[in-house]
Each structure stands twice: as structure tokens, then as C-alpha cells.
N, C-alpha and C. Protein backbone atom coordinates (compact mmCIF):
# COMPACT_ATOMS: atom_id res chain seq x y z
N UNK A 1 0.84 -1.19 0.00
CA UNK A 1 0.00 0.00 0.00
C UNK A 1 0.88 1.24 0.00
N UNK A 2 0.97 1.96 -0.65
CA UNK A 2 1.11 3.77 -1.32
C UNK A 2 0.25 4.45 -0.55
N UNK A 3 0.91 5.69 0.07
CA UNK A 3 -0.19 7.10 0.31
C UNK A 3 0.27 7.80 -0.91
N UNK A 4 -1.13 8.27 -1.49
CA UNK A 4 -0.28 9.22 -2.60
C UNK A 4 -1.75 10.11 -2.44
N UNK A 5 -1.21 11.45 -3.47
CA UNK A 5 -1.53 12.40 -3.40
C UNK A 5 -1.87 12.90 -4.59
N UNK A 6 -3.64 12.93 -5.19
CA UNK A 6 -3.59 12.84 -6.65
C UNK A 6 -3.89 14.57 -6.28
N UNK A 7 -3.44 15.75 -7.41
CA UNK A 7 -3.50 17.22 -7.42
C UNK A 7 -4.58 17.20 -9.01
N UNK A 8 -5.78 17.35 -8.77
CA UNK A 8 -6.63 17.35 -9.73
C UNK A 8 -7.74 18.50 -9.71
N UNK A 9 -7.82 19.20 -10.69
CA UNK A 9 -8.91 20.10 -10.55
C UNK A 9 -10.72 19.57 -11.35
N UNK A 10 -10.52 18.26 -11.78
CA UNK A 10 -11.79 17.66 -12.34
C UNK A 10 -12.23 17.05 -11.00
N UNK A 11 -12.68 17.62 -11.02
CA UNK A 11 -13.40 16.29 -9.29
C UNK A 11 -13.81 15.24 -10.08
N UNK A 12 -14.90 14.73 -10.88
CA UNK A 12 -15.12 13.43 -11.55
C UNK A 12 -13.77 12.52 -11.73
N UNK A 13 -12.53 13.42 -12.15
CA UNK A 13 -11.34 12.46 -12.27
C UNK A 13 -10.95 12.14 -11.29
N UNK A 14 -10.75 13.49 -10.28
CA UNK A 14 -10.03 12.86 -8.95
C UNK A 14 -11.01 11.60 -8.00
N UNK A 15 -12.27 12.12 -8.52
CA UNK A 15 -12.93 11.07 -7.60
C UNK A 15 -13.10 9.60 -7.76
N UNK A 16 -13.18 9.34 -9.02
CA UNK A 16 -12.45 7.64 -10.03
C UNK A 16 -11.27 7.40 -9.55
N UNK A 17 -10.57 7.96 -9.84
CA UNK A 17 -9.39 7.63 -9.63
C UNK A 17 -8.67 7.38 -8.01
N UNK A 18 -9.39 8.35 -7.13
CA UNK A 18 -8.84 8.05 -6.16
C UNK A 18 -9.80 6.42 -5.72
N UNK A 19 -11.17 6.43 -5.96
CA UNK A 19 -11.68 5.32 -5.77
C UNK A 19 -11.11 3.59 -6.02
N UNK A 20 -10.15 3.94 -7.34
CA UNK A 20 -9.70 2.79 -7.97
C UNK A 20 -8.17 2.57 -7.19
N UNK A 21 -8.04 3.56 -7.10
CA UNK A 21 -6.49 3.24 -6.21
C UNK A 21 -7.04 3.03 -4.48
N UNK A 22 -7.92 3.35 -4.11
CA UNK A 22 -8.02 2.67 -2.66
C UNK A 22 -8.57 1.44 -2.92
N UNK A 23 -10.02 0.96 -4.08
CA UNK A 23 -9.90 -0.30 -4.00
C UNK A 23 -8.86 -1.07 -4.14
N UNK A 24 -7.72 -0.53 -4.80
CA UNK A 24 -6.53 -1.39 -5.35
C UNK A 24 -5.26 -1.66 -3.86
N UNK A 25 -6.01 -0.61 -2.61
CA UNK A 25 -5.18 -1.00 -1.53
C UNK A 25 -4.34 0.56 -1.26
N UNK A 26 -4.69 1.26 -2.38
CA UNK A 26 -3.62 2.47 -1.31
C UNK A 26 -4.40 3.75 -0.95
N UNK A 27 -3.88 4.25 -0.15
CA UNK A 27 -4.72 5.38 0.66
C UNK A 27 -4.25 5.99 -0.12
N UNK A 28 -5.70 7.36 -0.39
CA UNK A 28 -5.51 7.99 -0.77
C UNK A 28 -5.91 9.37 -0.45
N UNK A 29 -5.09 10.72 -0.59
CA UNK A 29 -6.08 12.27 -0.73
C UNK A 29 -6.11 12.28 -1.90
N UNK A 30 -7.43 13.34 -2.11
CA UNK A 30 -7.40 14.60 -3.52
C UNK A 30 -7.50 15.57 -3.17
N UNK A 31 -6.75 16.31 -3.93
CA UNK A 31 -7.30 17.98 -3.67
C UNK A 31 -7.24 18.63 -4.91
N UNK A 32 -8.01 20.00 -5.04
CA UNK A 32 -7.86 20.70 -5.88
C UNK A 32 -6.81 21.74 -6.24
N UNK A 33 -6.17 22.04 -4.91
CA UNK A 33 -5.91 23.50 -4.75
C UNK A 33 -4.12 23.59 -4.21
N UNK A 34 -3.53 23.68 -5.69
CA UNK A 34 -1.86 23.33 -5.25
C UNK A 34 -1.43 24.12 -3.88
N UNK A 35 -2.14 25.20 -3.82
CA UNK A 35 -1.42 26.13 -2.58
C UNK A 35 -1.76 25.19 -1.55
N UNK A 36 -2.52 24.21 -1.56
CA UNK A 36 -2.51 22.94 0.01
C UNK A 36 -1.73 22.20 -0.29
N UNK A 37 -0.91 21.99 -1.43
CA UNK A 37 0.35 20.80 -1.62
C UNK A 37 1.05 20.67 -0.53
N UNK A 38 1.79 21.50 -0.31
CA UNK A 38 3.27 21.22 0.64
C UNK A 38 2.56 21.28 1.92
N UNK A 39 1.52 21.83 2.47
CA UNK A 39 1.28 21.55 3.88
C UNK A 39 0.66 19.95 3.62
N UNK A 40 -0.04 19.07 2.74
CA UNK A 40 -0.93 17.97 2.69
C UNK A 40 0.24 17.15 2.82
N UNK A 41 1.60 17.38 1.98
CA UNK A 41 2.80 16.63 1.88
C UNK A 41 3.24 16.50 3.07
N UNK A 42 3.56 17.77 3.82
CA UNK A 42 3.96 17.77 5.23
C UNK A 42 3.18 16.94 6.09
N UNK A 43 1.51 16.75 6.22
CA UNK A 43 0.72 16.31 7.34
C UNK A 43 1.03 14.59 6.68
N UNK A 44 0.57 14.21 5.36
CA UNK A 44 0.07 13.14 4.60
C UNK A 44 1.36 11.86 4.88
N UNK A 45 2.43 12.40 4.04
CA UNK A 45 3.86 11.82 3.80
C UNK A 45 3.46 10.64 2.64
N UNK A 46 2.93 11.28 1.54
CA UNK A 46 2.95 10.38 0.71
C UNK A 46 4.13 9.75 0.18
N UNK A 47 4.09 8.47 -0.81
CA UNK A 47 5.00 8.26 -1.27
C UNK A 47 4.99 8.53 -3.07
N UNK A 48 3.94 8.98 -3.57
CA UNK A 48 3.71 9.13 -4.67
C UNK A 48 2.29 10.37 -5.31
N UNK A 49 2.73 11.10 -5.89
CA UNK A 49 2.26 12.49 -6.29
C UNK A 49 1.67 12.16 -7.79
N UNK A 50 0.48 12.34 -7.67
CA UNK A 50 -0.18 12.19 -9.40
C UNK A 50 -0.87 13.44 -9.53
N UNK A 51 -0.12 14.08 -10.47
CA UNK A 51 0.06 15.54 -10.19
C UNK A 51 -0.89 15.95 -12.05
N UNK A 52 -1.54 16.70 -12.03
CA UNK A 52 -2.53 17.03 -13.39
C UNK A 52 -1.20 18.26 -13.78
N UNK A 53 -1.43 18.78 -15.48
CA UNK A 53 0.02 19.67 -15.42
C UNK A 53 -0.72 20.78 -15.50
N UNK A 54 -2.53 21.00 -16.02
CA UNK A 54 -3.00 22.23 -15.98
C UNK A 54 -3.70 22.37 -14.39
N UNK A 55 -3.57 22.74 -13.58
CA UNK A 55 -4.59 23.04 -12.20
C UNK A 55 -5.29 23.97 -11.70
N UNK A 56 -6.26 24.45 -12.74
CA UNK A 56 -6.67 26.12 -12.39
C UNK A 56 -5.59 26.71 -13.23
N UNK A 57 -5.07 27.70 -12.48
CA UNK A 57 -4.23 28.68 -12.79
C UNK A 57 -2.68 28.40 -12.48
N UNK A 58 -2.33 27.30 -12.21
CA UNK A 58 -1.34 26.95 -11.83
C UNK A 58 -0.72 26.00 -12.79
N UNK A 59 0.64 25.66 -12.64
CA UNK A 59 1.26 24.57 -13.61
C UNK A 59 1.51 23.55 -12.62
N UNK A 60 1.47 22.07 -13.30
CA UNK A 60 1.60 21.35 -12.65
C UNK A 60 3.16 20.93 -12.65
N UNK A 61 4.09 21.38 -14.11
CA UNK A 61 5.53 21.26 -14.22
C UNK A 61 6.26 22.31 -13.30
N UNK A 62 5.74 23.38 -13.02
CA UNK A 62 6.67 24.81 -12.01
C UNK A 62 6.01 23.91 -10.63
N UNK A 63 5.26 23.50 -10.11
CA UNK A 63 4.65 22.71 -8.82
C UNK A 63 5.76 21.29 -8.61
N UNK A 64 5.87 21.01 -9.45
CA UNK A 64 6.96 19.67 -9.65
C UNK A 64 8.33 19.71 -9.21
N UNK A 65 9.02 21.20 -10.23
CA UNK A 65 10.05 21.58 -9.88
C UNK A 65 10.29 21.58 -8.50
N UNK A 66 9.71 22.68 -7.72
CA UNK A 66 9.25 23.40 -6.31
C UNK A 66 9.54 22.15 -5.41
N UNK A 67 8.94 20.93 -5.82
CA UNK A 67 9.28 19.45 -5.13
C UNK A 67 10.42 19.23 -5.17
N UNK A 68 10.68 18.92 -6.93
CA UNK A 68 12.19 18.14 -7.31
C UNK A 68 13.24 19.46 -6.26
N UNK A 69 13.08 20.21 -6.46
CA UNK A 69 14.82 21.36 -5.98
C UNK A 69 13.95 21.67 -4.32
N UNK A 70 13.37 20.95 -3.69
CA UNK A 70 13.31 21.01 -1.75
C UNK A 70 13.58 19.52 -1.61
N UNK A 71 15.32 19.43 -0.91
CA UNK A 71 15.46 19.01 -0.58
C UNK A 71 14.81 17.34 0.64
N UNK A 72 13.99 18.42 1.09
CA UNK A 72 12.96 17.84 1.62
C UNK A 72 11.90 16.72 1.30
N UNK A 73 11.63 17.24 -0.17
CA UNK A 73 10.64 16.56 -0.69
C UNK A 73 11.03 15.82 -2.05
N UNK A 74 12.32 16.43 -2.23
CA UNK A 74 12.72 15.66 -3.60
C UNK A 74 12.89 14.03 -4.11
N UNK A 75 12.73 13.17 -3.22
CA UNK A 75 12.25 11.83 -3.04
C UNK A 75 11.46 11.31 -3.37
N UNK A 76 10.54 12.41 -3.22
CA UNK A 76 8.85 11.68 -3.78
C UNK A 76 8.72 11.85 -5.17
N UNK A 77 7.81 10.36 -5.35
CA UNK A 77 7.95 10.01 -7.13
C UNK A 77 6.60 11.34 -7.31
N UNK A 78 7.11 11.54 -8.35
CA UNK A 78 5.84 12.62 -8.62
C UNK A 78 5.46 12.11 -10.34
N UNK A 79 4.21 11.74 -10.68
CA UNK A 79 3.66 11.47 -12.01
C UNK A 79 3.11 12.54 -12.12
N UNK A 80 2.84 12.63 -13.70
CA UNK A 80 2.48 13.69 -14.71
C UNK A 80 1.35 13.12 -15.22
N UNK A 81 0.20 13.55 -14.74
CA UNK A 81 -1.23 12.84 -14.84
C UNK A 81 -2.12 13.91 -15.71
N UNK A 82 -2.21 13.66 -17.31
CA UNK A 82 -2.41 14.88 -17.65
C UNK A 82 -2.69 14.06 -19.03
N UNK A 83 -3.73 14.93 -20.05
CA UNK A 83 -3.54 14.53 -21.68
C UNK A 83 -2.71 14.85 -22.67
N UNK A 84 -1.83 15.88 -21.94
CA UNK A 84 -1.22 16.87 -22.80
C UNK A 84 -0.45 15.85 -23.33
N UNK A 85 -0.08 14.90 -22.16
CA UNK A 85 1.36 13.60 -23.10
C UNK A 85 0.38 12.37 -23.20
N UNK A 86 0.80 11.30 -24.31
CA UNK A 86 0.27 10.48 -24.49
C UNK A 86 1.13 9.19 -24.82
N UNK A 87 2.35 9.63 -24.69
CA UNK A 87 3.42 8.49 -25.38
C UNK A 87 4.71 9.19 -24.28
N UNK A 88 5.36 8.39 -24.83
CA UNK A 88 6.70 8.63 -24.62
C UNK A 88 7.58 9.58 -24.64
N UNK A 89 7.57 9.32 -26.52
CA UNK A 89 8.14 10.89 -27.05
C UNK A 89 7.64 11.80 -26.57
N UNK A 90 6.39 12.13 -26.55
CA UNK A 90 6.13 13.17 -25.99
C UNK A 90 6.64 13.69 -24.62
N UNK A 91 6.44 12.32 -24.12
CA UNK A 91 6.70 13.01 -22.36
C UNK A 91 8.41 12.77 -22.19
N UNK A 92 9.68 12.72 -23.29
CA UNK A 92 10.94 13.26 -23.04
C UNK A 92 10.80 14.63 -23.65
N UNK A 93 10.25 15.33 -23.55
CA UNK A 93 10.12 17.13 -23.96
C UNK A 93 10.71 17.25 -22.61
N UNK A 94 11.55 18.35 -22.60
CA UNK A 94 12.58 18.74 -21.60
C UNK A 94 11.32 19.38 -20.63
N UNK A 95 10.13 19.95 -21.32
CA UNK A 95 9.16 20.70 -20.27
C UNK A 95 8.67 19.54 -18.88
N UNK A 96 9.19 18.15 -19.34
CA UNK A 96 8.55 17.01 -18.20
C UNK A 96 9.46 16.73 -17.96
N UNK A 97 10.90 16.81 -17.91
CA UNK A 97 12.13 16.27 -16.98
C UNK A 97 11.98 16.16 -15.94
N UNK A 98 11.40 17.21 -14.80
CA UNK A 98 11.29 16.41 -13.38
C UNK A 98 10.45 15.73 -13.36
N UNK A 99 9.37 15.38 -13.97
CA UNK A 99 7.96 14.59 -13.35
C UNK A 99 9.21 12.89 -13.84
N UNK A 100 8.77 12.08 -12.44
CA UNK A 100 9.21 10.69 -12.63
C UNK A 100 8.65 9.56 -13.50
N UNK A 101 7.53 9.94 -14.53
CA UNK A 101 6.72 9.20 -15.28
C UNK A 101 5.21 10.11 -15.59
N UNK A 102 4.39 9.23 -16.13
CA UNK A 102 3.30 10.20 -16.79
C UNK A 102 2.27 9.29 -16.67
N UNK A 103 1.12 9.27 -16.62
CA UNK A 103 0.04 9.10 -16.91
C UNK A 103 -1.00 9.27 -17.73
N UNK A 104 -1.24 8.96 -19.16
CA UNK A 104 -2.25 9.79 -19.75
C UNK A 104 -3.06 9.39 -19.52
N UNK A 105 -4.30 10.87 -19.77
CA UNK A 105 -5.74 10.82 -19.76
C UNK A 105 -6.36 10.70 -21.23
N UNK A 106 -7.48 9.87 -21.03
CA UNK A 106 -7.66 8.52 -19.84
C UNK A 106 -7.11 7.87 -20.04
N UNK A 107 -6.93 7.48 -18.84
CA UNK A 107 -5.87 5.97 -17.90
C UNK A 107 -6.11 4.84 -17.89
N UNK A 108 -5.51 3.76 -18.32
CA UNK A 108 -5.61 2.47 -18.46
C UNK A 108 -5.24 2.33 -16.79
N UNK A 109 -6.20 1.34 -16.11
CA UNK A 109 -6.01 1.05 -14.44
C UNK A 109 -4.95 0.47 -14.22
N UNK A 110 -4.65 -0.09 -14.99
CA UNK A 110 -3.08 -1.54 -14.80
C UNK A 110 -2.24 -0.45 -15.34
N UNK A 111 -1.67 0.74 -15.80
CA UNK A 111 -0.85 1.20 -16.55
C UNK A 111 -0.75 1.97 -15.51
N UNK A 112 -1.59 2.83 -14.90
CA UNK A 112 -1.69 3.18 -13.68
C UNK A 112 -1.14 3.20 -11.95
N UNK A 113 -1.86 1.58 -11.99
CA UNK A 113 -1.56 0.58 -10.61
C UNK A 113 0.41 0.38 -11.28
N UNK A 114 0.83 -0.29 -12.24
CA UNK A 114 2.11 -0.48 -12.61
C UNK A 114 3.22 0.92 -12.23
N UNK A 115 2.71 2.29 -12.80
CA UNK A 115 3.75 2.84 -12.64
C UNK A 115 3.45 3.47 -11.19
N UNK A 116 2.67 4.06 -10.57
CA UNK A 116 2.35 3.84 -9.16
C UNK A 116 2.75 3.27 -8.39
N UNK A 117 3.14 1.45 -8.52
CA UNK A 117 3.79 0.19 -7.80
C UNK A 117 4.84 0.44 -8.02
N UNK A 118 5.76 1.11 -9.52
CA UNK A 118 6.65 0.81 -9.57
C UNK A 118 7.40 0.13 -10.28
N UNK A 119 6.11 -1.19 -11.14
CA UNK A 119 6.51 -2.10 -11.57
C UNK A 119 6.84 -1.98 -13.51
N UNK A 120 6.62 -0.29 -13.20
CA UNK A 120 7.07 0.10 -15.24
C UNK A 120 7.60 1.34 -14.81
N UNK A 121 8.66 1.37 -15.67
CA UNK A 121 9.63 2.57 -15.92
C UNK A 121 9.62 2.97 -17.10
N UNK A 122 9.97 4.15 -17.17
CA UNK A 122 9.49 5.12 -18.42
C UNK A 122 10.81 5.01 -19.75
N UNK A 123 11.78 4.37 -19.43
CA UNK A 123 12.65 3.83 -20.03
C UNK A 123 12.72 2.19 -20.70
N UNK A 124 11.54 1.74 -20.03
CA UNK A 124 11.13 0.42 -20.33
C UNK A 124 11.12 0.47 -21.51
């Protein structure tokens, strides 16, 4: 079991999704609202961030960074849960270098549960 932390501004998505990952065994938050990131990170201690790249008015790649360069938090796998990428190629565009993998929308559940677990790498 994973605590992770999906950052979604569709509630219908965040709410599937977080549903399918607790049936699948891992706890989960959602939230909408990146300015609660780093305190939810601080209270939560996830181990995995499924992060959307549009959020409102916010980016989900400058939110990523902010992770990857704090020391603190730079550990945590953070996915790129978003339509903008859909492949591969796409998601080596230097604009997704910190995110640790991607997710496209919509999400295959096993493609999902796999890079989540761990058990697919984006170099695979």
C-alpha cells in the first residue's frame, strides 16, 4: 500500500481515480488547490504524487520543480497525470524532466496501478 496524493482540478477524475487506487489497496487524498500541496505533503507523507500539469491557474511542471529542488521533498515520485502527453516521445520534452513518469488521460487502471507500484519505468 502507497499514500499518494492525486493534485486534480476535475473532481469526476479525482474522484475515479482516487476510488480505484483505494480499491486497489492504497490510501488515498485529492485535492484541488496546489497552494494545500506542501502543507498535505507535510501532514500526509505520501510516497507518490499524481500531479494534473493544468490546475486552475497553476502549472503542474513549475509545482513539480518546487518538489524536485526542496530538498525535503525531492524523493517523492511525482507522475504527470495529464492529456497533454500520451506516449513517450512526448513526455521526453525537456518541459517534463522532473515529473518521474506520466500518466495519460484517460488511464488504463493496470498502466496506472504499474507505474504507481513501480513495476514500469518510463525507459522500459
Amino acid at each position: 500500500m502507497k499514500k499518494i496524493i492525486i493534485i486534480e482540478d476535475d473532481e469526476a477524475i479525482a474522484e475515479v481515480t482516487s476510488l480505484a487506487l483505494e480499491m486497489s489497496g492504497h490510501e488515498v487524498i485529492a485535492i484541488d488547490d496546489p497552494d494545500a500541496l506542501f502543507n498535505m505533503i507535510d501532514q500526509f507523507k505520501p510516497e507518490v504524487i499524481l500531479m494534473d500539469y493544468n490546475i486552475g491557474n497553476a502549472n503542474g511542471r513549475k509545482i513539480c520543480e518546487d518538489i524536485k529542488f526542496n530538498p525535503k521533498y525531492e524523493s517523492l515520485k511525482v507522475l504527470l497525470f495529464s492529456a497533454a502527453v500520451s506516449s513517450e516521445s512526448e513526455f521526453k520534452n525537456p518541459l517534463f524532466r522532473f515529473f518521474d513518469g506520466f500518466v495519460p488521460k484517460p488511464y488504463d487502471l493496470e498502466d496506472l496501478l504499474a507505474k504507481i507500484n513501480g513495476t514500469y519505468s518510463v525507459d522500459s
